[in-house]
PDB file of N, CA and C in Angstrom:
ATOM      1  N   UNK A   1      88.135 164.604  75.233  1.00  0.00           N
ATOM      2  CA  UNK A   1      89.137 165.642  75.381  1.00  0.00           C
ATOM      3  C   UNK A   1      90.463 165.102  74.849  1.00  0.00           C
ATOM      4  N   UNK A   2      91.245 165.904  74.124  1.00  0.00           N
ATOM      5  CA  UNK A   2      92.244 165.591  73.771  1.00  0.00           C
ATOM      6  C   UNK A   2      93.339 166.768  74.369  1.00  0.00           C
ATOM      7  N   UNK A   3      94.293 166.074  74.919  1.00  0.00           N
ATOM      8  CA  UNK A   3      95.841 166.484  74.828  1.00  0.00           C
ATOM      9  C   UNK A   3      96.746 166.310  74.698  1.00  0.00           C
ATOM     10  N   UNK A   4      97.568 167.903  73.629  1.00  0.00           N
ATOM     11  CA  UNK A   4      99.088 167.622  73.041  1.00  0.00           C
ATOM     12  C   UNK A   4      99.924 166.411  74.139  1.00  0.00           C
ATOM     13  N   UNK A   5     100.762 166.435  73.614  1.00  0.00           N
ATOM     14  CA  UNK A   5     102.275 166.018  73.801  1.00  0.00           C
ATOM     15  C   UNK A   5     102.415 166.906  74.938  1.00  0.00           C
ATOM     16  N   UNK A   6     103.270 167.860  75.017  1.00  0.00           N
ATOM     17  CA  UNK A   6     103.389 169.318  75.645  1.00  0.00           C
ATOM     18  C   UNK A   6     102.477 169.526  76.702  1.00  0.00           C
ATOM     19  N   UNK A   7     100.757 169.398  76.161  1.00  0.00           N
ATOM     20  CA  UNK A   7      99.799 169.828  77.827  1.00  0.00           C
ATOM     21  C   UNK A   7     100.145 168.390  78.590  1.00  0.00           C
ATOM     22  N   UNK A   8      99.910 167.435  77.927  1.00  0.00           N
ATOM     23  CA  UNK A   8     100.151 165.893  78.945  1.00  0.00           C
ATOM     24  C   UNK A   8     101.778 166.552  79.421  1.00  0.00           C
ATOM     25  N   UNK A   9     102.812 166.462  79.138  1.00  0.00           N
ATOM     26  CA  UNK A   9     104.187 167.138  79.953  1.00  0.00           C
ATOM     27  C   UNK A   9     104.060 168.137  80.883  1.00  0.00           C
ATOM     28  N   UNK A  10     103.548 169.037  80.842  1.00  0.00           N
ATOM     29  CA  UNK A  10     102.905 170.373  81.494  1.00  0.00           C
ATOM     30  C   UNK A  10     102.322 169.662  82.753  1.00  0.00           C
ATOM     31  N   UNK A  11     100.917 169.326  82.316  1.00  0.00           N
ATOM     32  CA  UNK A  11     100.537 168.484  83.147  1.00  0.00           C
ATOM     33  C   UNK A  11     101.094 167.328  84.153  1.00  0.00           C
ATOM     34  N   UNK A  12     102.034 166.607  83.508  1.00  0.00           N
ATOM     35  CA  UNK A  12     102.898 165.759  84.753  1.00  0.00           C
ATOM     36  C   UNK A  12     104.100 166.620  85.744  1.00  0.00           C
ATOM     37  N   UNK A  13     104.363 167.283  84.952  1.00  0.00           N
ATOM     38  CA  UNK A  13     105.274 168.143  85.528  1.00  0.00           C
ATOM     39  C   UNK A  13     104.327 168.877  86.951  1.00  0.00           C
ATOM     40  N   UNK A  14     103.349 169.262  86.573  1.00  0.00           N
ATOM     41  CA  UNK A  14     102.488 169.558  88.026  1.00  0.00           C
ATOM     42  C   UNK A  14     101.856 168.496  89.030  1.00  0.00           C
ATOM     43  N   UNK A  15     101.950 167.602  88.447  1.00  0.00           N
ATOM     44  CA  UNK A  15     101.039 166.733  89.112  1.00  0.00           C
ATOM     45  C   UNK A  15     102.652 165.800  90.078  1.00  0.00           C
ATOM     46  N   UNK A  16     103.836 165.778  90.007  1.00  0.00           N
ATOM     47  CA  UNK A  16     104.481 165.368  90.291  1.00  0.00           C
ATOM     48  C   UNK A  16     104.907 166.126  91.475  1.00  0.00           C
ATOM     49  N   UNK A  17     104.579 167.168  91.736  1.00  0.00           N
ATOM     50  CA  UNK A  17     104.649 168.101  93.248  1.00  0.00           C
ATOM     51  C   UNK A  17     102.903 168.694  93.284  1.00  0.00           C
ATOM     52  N   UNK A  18     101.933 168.234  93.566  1.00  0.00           N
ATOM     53  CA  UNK A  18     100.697 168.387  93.661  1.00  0.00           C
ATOM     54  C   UNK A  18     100.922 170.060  94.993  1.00  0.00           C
ATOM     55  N   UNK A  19     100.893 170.883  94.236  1.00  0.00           N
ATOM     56  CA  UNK A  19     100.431 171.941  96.014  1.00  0.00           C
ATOM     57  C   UNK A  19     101.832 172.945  95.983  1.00  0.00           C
ATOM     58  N   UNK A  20     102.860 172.004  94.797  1.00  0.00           N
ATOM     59  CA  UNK A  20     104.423 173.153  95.085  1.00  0.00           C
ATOM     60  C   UNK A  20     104.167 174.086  93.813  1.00  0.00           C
ATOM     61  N   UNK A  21     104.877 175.255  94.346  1.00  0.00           N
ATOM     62  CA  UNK A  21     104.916 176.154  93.002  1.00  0.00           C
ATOM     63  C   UNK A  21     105.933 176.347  92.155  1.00  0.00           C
ATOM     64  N   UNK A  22     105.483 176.202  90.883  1.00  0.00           N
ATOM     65  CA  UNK A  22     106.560 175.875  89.979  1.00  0.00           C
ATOM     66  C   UNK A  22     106.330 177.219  88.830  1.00  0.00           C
ATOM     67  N   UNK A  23     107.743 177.923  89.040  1.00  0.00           N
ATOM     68  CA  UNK A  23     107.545 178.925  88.136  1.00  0.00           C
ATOM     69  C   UNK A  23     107.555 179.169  86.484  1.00  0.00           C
ATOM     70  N   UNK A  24     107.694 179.550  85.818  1.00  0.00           N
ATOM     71  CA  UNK A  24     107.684 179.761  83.971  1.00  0.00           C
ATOM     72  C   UNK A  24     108.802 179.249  84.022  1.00  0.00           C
ATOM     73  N   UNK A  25     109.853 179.679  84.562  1.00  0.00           N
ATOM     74  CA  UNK A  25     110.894 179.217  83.724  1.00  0.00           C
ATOM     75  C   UNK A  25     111.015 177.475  84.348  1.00  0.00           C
ATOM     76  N   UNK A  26     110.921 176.667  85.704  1.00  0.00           N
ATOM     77  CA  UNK A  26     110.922 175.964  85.546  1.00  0.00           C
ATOM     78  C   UNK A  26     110.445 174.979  85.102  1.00  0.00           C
ATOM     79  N   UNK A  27     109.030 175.262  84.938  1.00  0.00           N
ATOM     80  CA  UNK A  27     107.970 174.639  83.656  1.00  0.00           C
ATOM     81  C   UNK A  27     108.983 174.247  82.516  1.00  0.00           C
ATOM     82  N   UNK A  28     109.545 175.841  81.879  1.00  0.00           N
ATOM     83  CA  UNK A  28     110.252 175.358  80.767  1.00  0.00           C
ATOM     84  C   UNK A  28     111.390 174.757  80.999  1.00  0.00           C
ATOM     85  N   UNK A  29     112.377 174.186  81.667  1.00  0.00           N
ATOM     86  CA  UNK A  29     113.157 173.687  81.720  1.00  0.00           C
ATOM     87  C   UNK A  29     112.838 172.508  81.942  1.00  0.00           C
ATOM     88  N   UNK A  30     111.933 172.041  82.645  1.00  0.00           N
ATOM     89  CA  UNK A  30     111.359 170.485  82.249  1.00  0.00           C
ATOM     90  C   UNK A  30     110.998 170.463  81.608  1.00  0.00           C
ATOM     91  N   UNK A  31     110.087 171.164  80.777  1.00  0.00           N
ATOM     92  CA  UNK A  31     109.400 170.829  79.441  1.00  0.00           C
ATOM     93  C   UNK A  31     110.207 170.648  78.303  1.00  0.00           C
ATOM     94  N   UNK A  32     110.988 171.664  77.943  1.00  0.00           N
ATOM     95  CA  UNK A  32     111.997 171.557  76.799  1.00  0.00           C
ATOM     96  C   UNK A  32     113.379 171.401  77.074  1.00  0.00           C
ATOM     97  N   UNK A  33     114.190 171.482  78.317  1.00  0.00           N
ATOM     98  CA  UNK A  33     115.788 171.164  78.987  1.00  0.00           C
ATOM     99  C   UNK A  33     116.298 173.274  79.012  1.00  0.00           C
ATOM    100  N   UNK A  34     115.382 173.738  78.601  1.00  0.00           N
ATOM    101  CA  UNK A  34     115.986 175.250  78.664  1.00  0.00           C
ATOM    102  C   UNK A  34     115.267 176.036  78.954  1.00  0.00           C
ATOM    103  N   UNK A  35     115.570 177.476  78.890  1.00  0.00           N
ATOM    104  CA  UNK A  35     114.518 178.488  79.145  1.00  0.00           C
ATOM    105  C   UNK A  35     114.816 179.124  77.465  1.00  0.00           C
ATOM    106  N   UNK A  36     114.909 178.881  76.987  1.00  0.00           N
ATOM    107  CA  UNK A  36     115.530 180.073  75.946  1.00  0.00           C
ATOM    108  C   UNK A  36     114.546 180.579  74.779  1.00  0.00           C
ATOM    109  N   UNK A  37     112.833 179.614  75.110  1.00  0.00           N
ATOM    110  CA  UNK A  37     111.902 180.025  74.223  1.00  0.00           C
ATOM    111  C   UNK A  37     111.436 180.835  75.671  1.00  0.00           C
ATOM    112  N   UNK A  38     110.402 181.873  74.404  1.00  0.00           N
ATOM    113  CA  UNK A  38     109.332 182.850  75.968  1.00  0.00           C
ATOM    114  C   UNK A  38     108.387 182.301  76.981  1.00  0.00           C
ATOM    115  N   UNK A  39     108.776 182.377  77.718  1.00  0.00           N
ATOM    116  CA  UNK A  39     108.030 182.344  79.454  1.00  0.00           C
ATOM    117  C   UNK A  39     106.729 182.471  79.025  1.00  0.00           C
ATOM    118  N   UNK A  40     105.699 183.345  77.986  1.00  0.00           N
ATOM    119  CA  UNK A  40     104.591 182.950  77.851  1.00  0.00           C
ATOM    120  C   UNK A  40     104.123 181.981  77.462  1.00  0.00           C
ATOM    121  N   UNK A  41     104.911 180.927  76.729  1.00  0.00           N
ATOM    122  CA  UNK A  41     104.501 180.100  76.676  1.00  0.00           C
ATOM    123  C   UNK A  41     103.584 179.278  77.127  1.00  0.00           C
ATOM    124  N   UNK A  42     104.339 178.792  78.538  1.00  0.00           N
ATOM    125  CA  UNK A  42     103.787 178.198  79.257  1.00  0.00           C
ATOM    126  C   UNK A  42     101.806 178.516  79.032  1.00  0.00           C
ATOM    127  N   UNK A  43     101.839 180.229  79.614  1.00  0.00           N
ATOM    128  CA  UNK A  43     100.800 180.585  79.952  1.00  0.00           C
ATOM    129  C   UNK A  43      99.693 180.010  78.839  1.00  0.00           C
ATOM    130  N   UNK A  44     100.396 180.063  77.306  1.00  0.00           N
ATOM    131  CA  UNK A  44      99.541 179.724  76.426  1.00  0.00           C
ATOM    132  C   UNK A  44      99.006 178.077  76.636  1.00  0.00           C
ATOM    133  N   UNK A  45      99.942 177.226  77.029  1.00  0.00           N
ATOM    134  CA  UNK A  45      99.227 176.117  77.584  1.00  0.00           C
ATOM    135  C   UNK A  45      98.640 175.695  78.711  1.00  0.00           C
ATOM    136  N   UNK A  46      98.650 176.414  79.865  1.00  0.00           N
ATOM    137  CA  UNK A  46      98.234 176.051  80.801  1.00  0.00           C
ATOM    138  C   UNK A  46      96.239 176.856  80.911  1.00  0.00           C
ATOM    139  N   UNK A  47      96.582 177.749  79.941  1.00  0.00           N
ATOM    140  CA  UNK A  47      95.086 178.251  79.246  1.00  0.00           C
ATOM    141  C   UNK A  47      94.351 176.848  78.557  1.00  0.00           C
ATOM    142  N   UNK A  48      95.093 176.520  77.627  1.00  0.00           N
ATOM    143  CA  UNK A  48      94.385 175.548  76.861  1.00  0.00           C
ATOM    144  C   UNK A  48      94.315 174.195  77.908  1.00  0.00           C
ATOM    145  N   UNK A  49      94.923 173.869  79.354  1.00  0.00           N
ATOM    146  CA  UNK A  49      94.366 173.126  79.841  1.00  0.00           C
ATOM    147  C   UNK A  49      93.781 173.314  80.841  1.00  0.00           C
ATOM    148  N   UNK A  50      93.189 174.405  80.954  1.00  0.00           N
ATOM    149  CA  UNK A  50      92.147 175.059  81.492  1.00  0.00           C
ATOM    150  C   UNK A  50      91.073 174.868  81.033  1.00  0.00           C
ATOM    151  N   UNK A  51      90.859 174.961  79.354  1.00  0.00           N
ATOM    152  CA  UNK A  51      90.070 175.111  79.218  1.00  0.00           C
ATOM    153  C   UNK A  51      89.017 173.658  78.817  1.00  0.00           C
ATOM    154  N   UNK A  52      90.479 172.789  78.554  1.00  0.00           N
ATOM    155  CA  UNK A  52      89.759 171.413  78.348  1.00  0.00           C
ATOM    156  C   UNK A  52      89.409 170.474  79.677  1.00  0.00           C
ATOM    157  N   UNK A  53      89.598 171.094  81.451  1.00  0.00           N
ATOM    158  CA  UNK A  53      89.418 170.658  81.989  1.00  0.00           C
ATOM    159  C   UNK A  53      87.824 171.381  82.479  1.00  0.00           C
ATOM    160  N   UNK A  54      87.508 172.275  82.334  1.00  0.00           N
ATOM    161  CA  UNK A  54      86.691 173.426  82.480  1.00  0.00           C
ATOM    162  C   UNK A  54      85.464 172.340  82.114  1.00  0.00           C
ATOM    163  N   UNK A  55      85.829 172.202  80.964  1.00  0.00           N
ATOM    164  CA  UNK A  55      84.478 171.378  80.513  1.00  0.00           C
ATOM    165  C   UNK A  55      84.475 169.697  80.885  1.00  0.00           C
ATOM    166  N   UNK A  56      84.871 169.578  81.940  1.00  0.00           N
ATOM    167  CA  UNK A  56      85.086 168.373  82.877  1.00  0.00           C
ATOM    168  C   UNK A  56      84.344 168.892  83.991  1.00  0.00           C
ATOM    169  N   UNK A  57      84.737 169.713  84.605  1.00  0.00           N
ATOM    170  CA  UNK A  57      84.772 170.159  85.530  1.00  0.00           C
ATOM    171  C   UNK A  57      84.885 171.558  86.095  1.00  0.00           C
ATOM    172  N   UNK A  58      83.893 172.566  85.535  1.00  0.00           N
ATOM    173  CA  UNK A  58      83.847 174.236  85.832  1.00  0.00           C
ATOM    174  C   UNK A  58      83.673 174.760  86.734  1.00  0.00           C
ATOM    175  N   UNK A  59      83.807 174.309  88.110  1.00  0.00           N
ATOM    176  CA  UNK A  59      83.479 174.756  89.202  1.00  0.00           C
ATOM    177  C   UNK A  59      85.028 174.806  90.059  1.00  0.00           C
ATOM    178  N   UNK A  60      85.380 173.762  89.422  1.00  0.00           N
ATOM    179  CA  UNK A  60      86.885 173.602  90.367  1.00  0.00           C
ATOM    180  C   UNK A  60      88.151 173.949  89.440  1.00  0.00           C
ATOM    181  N   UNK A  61      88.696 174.812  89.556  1.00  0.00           N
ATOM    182  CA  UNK A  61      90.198 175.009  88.591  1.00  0.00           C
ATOM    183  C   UNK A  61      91.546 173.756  89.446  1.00  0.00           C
ATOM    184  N   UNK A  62      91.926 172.744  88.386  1.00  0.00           N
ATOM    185  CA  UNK A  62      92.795 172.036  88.434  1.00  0.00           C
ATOM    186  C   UNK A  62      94.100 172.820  89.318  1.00  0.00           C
ATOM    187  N   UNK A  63      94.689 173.751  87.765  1.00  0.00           N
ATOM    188  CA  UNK A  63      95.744 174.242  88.012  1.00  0.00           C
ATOM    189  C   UNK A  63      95.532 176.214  88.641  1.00  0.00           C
ATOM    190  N   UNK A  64      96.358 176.239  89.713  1.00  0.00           N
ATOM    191  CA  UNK A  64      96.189 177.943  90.038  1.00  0.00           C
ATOM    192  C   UNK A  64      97.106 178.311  89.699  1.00  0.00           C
ATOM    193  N   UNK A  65      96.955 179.871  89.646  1.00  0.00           N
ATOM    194  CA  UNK A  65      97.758 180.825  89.386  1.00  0.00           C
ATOM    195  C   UNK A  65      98.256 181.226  90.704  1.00  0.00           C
ATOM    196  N   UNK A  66      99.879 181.822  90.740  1.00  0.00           N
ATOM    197  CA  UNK A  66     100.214 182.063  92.185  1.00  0.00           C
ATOM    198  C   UNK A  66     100.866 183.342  91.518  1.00  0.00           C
ATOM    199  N   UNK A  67     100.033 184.423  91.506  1.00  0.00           N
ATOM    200  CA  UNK A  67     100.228 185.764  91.303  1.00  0.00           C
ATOM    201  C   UNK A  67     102.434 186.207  91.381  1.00  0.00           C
ATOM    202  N   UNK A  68     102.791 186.525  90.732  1.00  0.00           N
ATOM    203  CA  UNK A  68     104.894 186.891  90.525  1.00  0.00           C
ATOM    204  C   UNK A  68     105.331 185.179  91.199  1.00  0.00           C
ATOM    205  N   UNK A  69     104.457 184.159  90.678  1.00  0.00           N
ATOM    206  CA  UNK A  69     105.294 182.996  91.384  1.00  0.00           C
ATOM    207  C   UNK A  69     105.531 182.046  90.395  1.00  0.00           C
ATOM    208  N   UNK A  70     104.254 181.611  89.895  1.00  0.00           N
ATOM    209  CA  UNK A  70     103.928 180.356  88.879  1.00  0.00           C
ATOM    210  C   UNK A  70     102.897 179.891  88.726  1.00  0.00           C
ATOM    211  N   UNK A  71     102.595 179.116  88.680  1.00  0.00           N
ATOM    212  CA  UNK A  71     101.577 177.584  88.722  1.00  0.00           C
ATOM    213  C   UNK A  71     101.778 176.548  90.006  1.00  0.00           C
ATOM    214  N   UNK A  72     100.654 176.065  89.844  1.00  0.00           N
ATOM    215  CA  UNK A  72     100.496 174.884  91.442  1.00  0.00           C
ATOM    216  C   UNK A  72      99.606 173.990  90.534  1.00  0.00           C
ATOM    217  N   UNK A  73      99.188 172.858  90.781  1.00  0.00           N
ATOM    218  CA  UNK A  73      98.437 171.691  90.788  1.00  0.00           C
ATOM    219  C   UNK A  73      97.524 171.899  92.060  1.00  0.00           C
ATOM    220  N   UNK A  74      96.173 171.898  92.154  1.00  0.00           N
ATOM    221  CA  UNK A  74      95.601 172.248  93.499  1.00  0.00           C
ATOM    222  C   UNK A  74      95.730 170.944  93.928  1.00  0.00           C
ATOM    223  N   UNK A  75      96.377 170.848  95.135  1.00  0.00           N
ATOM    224  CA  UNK A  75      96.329 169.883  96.388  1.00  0.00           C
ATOM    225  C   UNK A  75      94.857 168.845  96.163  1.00  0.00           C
ATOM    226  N   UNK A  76      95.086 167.614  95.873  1.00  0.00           N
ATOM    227  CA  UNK A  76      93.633 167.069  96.261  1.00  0.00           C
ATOM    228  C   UNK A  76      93.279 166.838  94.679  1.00  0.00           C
ATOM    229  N   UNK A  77      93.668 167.283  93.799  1.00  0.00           N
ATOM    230  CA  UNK A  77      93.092 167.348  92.295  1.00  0.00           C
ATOM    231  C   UNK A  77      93.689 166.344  91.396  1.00  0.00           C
TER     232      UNK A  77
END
């Protein structure tokens, strides 16, 4: 499995509050220091590390979705 620059950042950025929810825009403000690219962003990477963990591991989703909130790191993962 390989990951960008960007999913490894993404990725620490969650794993550094394992269980807290972290919304689009603060994703992007750690990720890049701003919000000023689109909030989907994120979504487009946190898909693609979905999908390279999927095939690690398809039974358990790493990262959740917290429906008008953000992203979480599941507790324990």
């Amino acid at each position: 499995m390989v990951v960008t620059v960007t999913e490894f950042r993404l990725l620490e950025c969650l794993a550094r509050s394992p269980g807290v929810v972290l919304s689009r825009a603060r994703l992007l403000e750690l990720l890049r220091g701003d919000t000023a690219v689109e909030g989907r962003l994120v979504d487009t990477y946190i898909r693609r590390l979905r999908r390279k963990f999927a095939s690690i591991e398809p039974t358990a989703p790493l990262i959740e979705t917290i429906t008008g909130a953000g992203y979480r790191l599941r507790e324990g993962g």
